[in-house]
N, C-alpha and C. Protein backbone atom coordinates (compact mmCIF):
# COMPACT_ATOMS: atom_id res chain seq x y z
N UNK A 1 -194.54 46.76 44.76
CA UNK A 1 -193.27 47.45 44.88
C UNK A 1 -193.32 48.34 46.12
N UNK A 2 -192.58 48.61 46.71
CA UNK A 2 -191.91 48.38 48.28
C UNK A 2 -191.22 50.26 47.62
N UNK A 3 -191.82 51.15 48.87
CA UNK A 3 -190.99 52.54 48.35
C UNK A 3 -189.33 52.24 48.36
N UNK A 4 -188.67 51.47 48.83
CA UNK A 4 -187.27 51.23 49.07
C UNK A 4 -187.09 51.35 47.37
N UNK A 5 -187.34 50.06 47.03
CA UNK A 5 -187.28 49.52 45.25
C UNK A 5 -188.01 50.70 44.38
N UNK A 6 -188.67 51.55 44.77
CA UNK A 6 -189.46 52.49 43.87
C UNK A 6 -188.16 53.82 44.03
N UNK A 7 -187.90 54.18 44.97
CA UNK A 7 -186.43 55.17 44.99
C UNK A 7 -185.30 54.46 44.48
N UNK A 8 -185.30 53.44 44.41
CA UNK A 8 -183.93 52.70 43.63
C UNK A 8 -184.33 52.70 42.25
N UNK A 9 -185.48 52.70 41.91
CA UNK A 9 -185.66 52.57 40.18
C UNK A 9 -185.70 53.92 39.93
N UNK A 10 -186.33 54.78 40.81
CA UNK A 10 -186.12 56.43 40.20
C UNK A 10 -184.37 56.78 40.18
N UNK A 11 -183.73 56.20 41.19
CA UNK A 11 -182.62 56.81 41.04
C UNK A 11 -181.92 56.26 39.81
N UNK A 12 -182.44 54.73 39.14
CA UNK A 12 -181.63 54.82 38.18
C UNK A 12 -181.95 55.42 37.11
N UNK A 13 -182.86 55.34 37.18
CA UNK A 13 -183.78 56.20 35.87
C UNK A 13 -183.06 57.65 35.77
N UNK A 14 -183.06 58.50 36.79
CA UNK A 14 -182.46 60.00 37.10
C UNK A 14 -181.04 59.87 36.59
N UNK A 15 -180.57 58.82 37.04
CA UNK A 15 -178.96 58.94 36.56
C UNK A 15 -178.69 58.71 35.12
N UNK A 16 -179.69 58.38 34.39
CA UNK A 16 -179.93 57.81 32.85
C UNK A 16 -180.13 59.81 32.32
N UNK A 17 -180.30 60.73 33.24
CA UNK A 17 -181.37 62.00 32.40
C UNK A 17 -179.66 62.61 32.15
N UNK A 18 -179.52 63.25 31.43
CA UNK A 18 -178.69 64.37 30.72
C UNK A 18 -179.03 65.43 31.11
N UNK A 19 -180.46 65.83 30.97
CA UNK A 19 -181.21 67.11 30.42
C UNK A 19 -181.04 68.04 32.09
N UNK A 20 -180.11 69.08 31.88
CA UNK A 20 -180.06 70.33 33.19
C UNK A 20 -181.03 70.51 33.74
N UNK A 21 -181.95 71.23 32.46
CA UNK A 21 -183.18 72.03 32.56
C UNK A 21 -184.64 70.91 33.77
N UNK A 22 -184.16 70.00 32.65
CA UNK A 22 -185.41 69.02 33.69
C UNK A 22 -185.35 68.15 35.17
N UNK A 23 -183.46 68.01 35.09
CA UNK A 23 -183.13 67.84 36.66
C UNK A 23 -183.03 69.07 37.58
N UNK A 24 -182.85 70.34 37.15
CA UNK A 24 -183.20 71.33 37.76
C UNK A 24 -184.78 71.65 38.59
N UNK A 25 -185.58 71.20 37.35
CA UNK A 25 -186.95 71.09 37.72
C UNK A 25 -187.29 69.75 38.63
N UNK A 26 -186.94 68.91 38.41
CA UNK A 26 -187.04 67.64 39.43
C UNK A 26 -186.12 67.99 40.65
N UNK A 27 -185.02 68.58 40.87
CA UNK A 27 -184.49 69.34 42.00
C UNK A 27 -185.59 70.05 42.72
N UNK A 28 -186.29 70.93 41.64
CA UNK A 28 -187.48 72.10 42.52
C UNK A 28 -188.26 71.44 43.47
N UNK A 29 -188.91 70.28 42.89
CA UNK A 29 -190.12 69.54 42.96
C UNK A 29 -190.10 69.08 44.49
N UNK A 30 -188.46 68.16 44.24
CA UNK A 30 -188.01 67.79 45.73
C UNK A 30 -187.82 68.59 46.76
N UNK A 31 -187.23 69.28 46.64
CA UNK A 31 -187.14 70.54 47.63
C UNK A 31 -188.08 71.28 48.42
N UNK A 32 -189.27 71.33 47.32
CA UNK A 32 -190.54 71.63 48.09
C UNK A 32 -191.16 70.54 48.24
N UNK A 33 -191.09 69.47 48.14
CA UNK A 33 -191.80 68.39 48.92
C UNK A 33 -191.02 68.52 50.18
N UNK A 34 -189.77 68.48 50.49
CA UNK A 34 -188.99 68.51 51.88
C UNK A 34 -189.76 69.73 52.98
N UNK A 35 -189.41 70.57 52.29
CA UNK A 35 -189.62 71.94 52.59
C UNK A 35 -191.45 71.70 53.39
N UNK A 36 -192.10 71.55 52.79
CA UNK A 36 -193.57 71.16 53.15
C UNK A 36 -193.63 70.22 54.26
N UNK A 37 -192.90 69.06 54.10
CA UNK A 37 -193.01 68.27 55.39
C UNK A 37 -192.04 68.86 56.41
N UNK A 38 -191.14 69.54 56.26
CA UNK A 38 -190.50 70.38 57.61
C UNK A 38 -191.65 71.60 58.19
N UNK A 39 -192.14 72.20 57.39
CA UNK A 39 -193.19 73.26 57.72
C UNK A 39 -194.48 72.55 58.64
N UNK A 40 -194.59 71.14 58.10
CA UNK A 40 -195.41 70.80 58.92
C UNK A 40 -195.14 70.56 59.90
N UNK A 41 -193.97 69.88 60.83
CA UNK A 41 -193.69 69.44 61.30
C UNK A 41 -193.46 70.61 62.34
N UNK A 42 -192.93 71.72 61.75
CA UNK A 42 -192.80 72.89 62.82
C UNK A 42 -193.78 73.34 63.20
N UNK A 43 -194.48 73.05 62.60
CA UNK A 43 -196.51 73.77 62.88
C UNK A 43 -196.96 73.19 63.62
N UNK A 44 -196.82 71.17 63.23
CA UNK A 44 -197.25 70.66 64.75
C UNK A 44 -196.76 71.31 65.66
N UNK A 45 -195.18 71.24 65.87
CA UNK A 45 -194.29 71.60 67.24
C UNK A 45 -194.96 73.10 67.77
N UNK A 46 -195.17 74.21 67.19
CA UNK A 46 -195.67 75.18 67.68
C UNK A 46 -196.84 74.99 68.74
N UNK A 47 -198.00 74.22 67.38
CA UNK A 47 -199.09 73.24 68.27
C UNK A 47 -199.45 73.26 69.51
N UNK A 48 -198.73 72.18 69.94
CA UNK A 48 -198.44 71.13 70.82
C UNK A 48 -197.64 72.24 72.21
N UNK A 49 -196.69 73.27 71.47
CA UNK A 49 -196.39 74.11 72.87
C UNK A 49 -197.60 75.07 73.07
N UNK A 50 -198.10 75.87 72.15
CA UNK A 50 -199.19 76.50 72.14
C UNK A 50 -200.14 75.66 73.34
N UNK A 51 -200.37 74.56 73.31
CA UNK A 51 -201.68 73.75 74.28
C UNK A 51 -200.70 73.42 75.47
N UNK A 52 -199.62 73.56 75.80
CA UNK A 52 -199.14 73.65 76.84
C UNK A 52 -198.93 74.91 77.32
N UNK A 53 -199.03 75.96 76.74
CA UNK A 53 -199.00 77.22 77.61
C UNK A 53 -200.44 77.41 77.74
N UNK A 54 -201.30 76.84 77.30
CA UNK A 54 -202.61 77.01 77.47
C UNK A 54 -202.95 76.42 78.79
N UNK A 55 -202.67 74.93 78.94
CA UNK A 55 -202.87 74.46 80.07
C UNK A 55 -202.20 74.71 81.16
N UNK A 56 -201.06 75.66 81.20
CA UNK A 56 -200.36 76.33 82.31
C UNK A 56 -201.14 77.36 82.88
N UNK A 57 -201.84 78.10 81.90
CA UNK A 57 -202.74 79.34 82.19
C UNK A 57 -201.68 80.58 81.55
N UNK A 58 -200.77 80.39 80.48
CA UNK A 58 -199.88 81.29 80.25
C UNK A 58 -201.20 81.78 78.78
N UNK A 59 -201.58 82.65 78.93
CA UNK A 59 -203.06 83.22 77.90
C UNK A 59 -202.92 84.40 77.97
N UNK A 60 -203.55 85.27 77.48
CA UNK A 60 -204.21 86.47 77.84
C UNK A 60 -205.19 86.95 76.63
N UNK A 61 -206.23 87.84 77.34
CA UNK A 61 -207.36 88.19 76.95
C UNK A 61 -207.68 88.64 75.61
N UNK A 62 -208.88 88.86 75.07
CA UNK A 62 -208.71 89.23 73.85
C UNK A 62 -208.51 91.04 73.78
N UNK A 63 -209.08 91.83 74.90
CA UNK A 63 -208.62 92.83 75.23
C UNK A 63 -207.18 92.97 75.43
N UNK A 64 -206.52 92.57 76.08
CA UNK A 64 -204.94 92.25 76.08
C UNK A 64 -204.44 92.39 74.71
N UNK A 65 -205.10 91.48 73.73
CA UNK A 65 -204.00 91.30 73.14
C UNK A 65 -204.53 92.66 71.65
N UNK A 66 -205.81 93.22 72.07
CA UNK A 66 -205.80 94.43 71.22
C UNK A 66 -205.15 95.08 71.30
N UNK A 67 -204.99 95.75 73.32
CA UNK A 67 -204.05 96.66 73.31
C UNK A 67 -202.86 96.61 72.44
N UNK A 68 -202.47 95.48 73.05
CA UNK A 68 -200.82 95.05 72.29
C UNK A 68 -200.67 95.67 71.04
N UNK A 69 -201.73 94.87 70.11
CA UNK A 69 -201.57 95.39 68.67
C UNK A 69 -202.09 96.92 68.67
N UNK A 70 -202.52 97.53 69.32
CA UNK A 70 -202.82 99.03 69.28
C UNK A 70 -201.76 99.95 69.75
N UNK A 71 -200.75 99.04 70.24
CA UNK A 71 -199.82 99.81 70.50
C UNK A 71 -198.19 99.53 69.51
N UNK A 72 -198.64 98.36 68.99
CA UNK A 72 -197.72 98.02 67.76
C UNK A 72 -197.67 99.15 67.03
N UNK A 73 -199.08 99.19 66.72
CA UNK A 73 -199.46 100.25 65.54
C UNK A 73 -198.90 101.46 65.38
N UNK A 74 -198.60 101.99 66.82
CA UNK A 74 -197.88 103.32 66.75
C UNK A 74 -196.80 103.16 66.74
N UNK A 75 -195.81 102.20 66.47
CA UNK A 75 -194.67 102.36 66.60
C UNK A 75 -194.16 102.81 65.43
């Protein structure tokens, strides 16, 4: 079975449920499965620019970036 035919038998199956409570919960389920593969997907994308400002030379030091946060701190 072919995922095409495996989402066609869940959907008929789903359309067979009555029950709020448990399509609510099968709502959750999906949502954070979506939700998870968009998060990843933005994490690559961060990634991938992250190693391009790297290879530009757009960096700075680990001193640099204490100050920074040492000066967060007082705000």
């Amino acid at each position: 079975m072919n995922t095409l035919e495996l989402k066609n038998i869940l959907i008929e199956e789903i359309n067979q449920i009555e029950d709020k409570s448990f399509l609510n919960a099968l709502r959750t389920i999906v949502e954070s499965k979506i939700k998870k593969e968009n998060l990843y997907e933005e994490y690559n994308s961060e990634i991938l620019l992250a190693e391009e400002d790297i290879e530009k030379g757009y960096t700075l030091s680990h001193n640099v970036v204490k100050a920074k946060i040492d000066e967060w701190k007082k705000k």
